[in-house]
Protein backbone atom coordinates (compact mmCIF):
# COMPACT_ATOMS: atom_id res chain seq x y z
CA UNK A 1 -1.08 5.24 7.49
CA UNK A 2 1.33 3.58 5.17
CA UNK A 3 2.28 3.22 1.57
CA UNK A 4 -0.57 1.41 0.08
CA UNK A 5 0.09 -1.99 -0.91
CA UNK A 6 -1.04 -1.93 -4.58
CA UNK A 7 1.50 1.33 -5.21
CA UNK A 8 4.32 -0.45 -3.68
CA UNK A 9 3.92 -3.64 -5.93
CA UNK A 10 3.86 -0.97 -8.80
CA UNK A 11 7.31 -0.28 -7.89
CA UNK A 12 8.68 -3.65 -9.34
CA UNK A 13 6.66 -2.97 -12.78
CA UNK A 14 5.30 -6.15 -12.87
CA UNK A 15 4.56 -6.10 -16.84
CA UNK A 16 8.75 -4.99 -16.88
CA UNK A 17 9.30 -8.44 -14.91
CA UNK A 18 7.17 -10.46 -16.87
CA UNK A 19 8.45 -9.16 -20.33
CA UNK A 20 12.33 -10.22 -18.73
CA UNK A 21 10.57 -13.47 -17.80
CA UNK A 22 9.76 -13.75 -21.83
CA UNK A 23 12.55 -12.58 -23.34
CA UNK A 24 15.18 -14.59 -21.05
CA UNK A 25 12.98 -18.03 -22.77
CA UNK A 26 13.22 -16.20 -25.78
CA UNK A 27 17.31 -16.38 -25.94
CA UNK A 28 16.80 -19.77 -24.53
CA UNK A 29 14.77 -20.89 -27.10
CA UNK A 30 17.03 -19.79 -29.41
CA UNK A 31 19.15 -22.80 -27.99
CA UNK A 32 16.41 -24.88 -28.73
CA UNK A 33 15.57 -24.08 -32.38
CA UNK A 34 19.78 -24.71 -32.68
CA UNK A 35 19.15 -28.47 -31.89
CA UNK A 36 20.75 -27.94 -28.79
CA UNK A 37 19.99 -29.52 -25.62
CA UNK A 38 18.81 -27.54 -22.33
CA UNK A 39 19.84 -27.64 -19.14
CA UNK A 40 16.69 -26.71 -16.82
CA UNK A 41 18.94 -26.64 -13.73
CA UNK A 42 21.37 -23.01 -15.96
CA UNK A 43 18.08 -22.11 -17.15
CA UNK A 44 16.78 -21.34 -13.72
CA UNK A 45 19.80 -20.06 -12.22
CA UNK A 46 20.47 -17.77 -15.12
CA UNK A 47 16.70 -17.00 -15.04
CA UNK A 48 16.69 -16.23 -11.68
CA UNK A 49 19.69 -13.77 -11.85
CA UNK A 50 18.36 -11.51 -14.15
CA UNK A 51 15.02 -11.65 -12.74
CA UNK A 52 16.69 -10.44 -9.05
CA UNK A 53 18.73 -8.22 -10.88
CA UNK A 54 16.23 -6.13 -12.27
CA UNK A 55 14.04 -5.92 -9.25
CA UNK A 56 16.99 -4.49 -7.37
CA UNK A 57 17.35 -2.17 -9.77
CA UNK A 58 13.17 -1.16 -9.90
CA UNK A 59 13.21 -1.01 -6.17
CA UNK A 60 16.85 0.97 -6.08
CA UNK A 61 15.29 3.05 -7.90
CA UNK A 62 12.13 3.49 -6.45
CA UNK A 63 14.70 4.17 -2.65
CA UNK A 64 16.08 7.08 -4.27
CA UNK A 65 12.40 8.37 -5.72
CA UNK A 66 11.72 8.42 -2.06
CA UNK A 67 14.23 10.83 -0.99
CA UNK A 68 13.67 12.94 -3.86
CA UNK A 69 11.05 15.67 -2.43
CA UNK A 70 9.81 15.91 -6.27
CA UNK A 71 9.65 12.75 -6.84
CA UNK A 72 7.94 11.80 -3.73
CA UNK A 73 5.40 14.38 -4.04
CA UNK A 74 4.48 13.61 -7.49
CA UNK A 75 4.10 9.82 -6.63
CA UNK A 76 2.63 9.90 -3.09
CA UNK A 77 0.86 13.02 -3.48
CA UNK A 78 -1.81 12.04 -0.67
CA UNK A 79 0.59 10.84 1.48
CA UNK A 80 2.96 14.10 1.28
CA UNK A 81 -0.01 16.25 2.78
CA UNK A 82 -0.46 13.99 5.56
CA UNK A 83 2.91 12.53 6.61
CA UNK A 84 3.98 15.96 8.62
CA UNK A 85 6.58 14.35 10.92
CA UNK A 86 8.19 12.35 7.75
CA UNK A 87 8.07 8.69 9.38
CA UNK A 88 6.18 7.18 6.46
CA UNK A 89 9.13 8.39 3.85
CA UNK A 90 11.46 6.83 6.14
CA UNK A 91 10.14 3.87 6.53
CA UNK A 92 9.09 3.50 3.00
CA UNK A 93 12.56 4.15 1.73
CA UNK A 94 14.02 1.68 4.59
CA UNK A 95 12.27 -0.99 3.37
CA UNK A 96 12.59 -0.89 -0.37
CA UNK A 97 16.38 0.01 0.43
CA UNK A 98 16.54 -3.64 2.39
CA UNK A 99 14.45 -5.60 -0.34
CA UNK A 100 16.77 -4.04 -3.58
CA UNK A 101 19.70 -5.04 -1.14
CA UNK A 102 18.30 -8.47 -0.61
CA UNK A 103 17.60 -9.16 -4.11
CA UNK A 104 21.51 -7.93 -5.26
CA UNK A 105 22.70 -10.43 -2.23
CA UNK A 106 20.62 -12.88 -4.64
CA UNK A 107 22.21 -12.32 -7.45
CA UNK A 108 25.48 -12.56 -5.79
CA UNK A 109 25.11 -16.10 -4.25
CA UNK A 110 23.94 -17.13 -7.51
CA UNK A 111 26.46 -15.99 -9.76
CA UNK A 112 28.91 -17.88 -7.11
CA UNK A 113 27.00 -21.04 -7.32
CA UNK A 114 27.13 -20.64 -11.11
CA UNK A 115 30.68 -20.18 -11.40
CA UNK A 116 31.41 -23.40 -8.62
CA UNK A 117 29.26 -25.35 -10.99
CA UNK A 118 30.65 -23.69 -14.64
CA UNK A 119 27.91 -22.48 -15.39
CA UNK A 120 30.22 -18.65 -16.39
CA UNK A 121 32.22 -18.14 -19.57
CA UNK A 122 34.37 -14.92 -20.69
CA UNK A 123 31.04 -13.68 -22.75
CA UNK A 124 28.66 -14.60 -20.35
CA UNK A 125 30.64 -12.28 -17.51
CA UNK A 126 31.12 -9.68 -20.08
CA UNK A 127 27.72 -9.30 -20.42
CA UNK A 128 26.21 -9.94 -16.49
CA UNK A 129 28.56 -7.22 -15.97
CA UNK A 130 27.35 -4.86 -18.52
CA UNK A 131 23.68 -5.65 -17.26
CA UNK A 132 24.47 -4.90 -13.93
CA UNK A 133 26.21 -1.41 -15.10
CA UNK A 134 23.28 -0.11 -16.91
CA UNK A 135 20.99 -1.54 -13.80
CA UNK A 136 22.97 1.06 -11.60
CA UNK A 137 23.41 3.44 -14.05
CA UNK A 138 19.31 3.57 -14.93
CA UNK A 139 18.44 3.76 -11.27
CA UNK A 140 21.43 5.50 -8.86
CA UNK A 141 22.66 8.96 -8.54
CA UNK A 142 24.54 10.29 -9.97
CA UNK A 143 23.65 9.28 -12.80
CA UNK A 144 19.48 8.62 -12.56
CA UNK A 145 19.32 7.88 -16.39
CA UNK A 146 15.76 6.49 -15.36
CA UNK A 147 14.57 10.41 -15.23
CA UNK A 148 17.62 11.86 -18.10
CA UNK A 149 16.26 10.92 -21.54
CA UNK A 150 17.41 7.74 -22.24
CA UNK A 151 15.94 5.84 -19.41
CA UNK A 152 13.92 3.71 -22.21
CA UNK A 153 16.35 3.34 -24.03
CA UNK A 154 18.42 1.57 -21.21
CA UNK A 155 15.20 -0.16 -20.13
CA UNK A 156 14.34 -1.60 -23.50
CA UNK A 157 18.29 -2.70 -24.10
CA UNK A 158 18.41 -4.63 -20.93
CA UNK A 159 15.10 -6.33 -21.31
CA UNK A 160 14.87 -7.00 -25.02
CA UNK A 161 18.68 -7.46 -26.24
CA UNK A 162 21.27 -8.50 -23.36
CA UNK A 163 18.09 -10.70 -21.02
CA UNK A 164 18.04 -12.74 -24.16
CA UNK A 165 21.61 -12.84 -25.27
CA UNK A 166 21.89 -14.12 -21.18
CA UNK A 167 19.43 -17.02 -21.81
CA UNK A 168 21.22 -18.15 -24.66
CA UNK A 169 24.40 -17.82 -23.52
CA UNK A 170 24.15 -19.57 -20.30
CA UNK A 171 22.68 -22.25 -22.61
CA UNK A 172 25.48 -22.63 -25.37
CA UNK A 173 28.16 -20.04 -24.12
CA UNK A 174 28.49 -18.07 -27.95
CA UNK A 175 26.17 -15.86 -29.41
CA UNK A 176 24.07 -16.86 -32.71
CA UNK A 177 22.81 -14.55 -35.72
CA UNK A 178 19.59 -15.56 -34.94
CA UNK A 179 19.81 -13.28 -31.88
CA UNK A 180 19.37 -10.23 -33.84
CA UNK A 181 17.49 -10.84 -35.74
CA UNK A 182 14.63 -11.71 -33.32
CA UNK A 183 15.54 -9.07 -30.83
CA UNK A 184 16.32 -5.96 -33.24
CA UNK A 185 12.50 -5.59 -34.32
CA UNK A 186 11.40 -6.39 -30.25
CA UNK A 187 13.46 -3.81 -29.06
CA UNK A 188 12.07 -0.99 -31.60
CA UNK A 189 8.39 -1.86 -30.63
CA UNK A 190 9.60 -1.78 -27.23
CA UNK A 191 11.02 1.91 -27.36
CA UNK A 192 7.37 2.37 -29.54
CA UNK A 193 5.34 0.76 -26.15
CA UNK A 194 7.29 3.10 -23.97
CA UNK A 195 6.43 6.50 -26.40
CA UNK A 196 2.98 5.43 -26.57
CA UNK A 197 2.41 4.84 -22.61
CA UNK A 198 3.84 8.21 -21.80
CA UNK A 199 1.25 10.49 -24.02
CA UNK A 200 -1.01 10.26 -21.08
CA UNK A 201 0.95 11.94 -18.47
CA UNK A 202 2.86 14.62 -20.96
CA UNK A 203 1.71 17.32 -19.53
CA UNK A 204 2.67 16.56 -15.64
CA UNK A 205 6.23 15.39 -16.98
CA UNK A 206 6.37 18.51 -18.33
CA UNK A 207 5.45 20.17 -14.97
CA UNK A 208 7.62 18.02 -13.03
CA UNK A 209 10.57 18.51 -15.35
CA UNK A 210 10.93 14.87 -15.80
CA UNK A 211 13.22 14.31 -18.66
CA UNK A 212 11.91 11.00 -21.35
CA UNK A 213 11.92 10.63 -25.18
CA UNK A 214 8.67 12.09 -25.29
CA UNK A 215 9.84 15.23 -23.49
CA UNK A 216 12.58 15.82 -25.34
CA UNK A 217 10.80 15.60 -28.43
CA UNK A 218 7.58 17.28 -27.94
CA UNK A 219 4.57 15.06 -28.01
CA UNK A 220 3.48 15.69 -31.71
CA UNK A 221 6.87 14.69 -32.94
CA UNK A 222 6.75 12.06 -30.09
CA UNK A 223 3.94 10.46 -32.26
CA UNK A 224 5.53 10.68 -35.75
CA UNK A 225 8.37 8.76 -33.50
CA UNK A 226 6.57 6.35 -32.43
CA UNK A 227 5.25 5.50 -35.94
CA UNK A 228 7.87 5.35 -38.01
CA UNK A 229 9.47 2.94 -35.09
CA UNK A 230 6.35 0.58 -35.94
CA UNK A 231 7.08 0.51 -39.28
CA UNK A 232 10.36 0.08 -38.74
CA UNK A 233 10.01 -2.98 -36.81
CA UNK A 234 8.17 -4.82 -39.65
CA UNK A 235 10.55 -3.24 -42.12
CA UNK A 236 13.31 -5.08 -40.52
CA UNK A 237 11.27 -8.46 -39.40
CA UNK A 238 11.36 -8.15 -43.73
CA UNK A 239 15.02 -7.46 -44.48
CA UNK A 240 15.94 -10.28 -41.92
CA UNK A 241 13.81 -12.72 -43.53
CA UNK A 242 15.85 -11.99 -46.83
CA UNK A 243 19.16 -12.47 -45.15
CA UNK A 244 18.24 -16.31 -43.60
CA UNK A 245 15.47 -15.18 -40.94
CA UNK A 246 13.63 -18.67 -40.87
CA UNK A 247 10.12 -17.92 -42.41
CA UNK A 248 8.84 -19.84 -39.51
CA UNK A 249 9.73 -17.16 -37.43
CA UNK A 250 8.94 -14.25 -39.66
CA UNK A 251 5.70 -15.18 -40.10
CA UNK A 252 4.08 -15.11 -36.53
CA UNK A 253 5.62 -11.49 -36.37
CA UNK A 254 3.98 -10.57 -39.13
CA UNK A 255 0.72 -11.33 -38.16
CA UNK A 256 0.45 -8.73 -35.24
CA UNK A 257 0.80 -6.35 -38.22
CA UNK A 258 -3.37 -5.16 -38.02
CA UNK A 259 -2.24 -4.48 -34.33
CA UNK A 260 0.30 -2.21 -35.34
CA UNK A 261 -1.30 -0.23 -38.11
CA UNK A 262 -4.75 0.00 -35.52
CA UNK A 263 -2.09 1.56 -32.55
CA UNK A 264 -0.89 4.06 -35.11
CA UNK A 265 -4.26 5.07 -35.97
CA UNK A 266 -4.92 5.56 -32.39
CA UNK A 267 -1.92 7.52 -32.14
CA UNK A 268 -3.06 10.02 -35.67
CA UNK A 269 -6.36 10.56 -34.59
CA UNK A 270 -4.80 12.69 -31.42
CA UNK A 271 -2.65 14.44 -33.96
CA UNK A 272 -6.20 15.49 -35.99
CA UNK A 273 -7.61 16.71 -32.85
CA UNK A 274 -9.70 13.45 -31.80
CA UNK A 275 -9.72 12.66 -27.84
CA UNK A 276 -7.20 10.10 -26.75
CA UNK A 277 -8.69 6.09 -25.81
CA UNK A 278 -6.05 6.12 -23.54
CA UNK A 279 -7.69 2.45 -22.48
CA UNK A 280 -7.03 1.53 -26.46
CA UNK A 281 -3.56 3.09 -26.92
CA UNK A 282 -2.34 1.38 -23.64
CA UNK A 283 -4.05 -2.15 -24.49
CA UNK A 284 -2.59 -2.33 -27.88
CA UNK A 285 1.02 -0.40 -26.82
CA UNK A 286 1.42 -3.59 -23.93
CA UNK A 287 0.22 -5.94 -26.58
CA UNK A 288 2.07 -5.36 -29.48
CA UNK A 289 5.06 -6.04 -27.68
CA UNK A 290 4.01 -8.65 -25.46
CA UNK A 291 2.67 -10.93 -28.41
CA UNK A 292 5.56 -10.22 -30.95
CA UNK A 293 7.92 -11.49 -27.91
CA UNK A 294 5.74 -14.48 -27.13
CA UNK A 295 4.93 -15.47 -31.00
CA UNK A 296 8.25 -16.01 -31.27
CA UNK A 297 9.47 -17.77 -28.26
CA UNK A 298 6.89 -20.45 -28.30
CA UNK A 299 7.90 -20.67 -32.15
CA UNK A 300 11.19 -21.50 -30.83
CA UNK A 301 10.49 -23.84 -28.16
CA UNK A 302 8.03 -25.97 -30.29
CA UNK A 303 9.26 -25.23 -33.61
């Protein structure tokens, strides 16, 4: 008996990887829109570096979840009443141990090939550093921020702020206005995906004493959150377009509003005693944020 397959690739959050994937074009783009011309050659290297970075941090993460009896129990449940002699743990935590090592040893001949090649500037270090910080700091002891109450938060800053300040750094070496303006909104429907997608398992995160937003809140203020970080989003997609936002850019955002106000309705009619479409609140939670992020990076790349 081993670790099934389909549990293990769960490990490396493959939505997680595919949203980097997104947002590192996103800050790209933003190179793009500037009239600037892209390298293909630093977009795959720097691409490639965050992409390696964060699955050493998943699967780091995932090795220490492992050799955490709670953890392990409330994850492999199955496998924790069969696995008597403890040779499955070990192996299990062996081998995602050797891939999050061979993923950092990755990152590390690729930020030497970028520097050889000058690829690196002072911001650009500044913030690889920084990424690779929070990276440890979400996932390692002892610090675990993954399981502390701010492990979204970390999450959504790495994925939906510095990925994309990466991509368009490595592109034109300085940061642009435009940054925040895109990535602001993201990252508050982000933090909203991440409320939403833990309602379902409230109660055992409860049981298990696993510390997230929604935990710390309470789950009916959890939703109130959650909403008023929707609105939010728009509210600031709005206030950007006053200060220069490009209406070409506002626009596609604001289209996904229907989504929004149909996720929050999802989220009131729990409040009001209705039973949770759990296959509804996830579907629109994921796509929310997935089309706001790709609205505006093909926006970007075709203008």
């Amino acid at each position: 008996m081993s670790i099934p397959l389909a549990e293990s690739i769960k490990k490396l959050k493959p939505f997680y990887l595919g949203v980097l994937l997104l947002t590192y074009a996103l800050g790209s783009g933003i190179a793009i829109f500037l009239g600037e011309f892209i390298d293909l050659n630093i977009y795959w290297v720097g691409q490639s570096i965050v992409f390696l970075l964060l699955v050493f941090s998943y699967l780091i993460k995932a090795y220490f979840d492992v050799l955490d009896p709670g953890e392990f129990h409330r994850q492999y449940k199955s496998i924790v009443e069969k696995d008597k002699t403890g040779k499955i743990i070990r192996q299990t935590s062996s081998a995602f141990l050797l891939i999050a090592l061979a993923a950092l040893t990755g990152v590390t001949v690729l930020l030497v090939l970028a520097y050889a090649n000058g690829y690196l500037n002072p911001p650009l270090i500044i913030l690889l550093g920084l990424a690779f910080l929070l990276s440890l700091f979400y996932s390692t002891p002892p610090f675990r921020l993954v399981y502390s109450g701010y492990g979204e938060l970390i999450q959504a800053v790495i994925l939906t702020n510095i990925t994309p300040a990466i991509g368009l750094l490595f592109q034109t070496g300085d940061f642009h206005r435009l940054l925040g303006m895109v990535t602001l909104p993201i990252t508050i429907l982000f933090i909203a995906m991440t409320v939403a997608l833990s309602l379902k398992e409230y109660a055992l995160d409860i049981k298990y004493e696993r510390k997230n937003i929604l935990t710390r809140m309470g789950w009916r203020k959890g939703i109130h959150f959650h909403n008023i970080l929707a609105l939010s989003a728009y509210l600031m997609i709005c206030m950007a377009a006053v200060l220069g936002l490009p209406w070409v850019l506002t626009w596609p955002v604001l289209t996904t509003i229907p989504l929004a106000i149909f996720q929050i309705w999802l989220l009131n009619s729990i409040l009001n005693g209705a039973a949770p479409r759990w296959g509804f609140i996830h579907f629109t939670a994921y796509a929310l944020v997935v089309l706001n992020i790709y609205l505006v990076t093909y926006t970007l790349w075709v203008g």
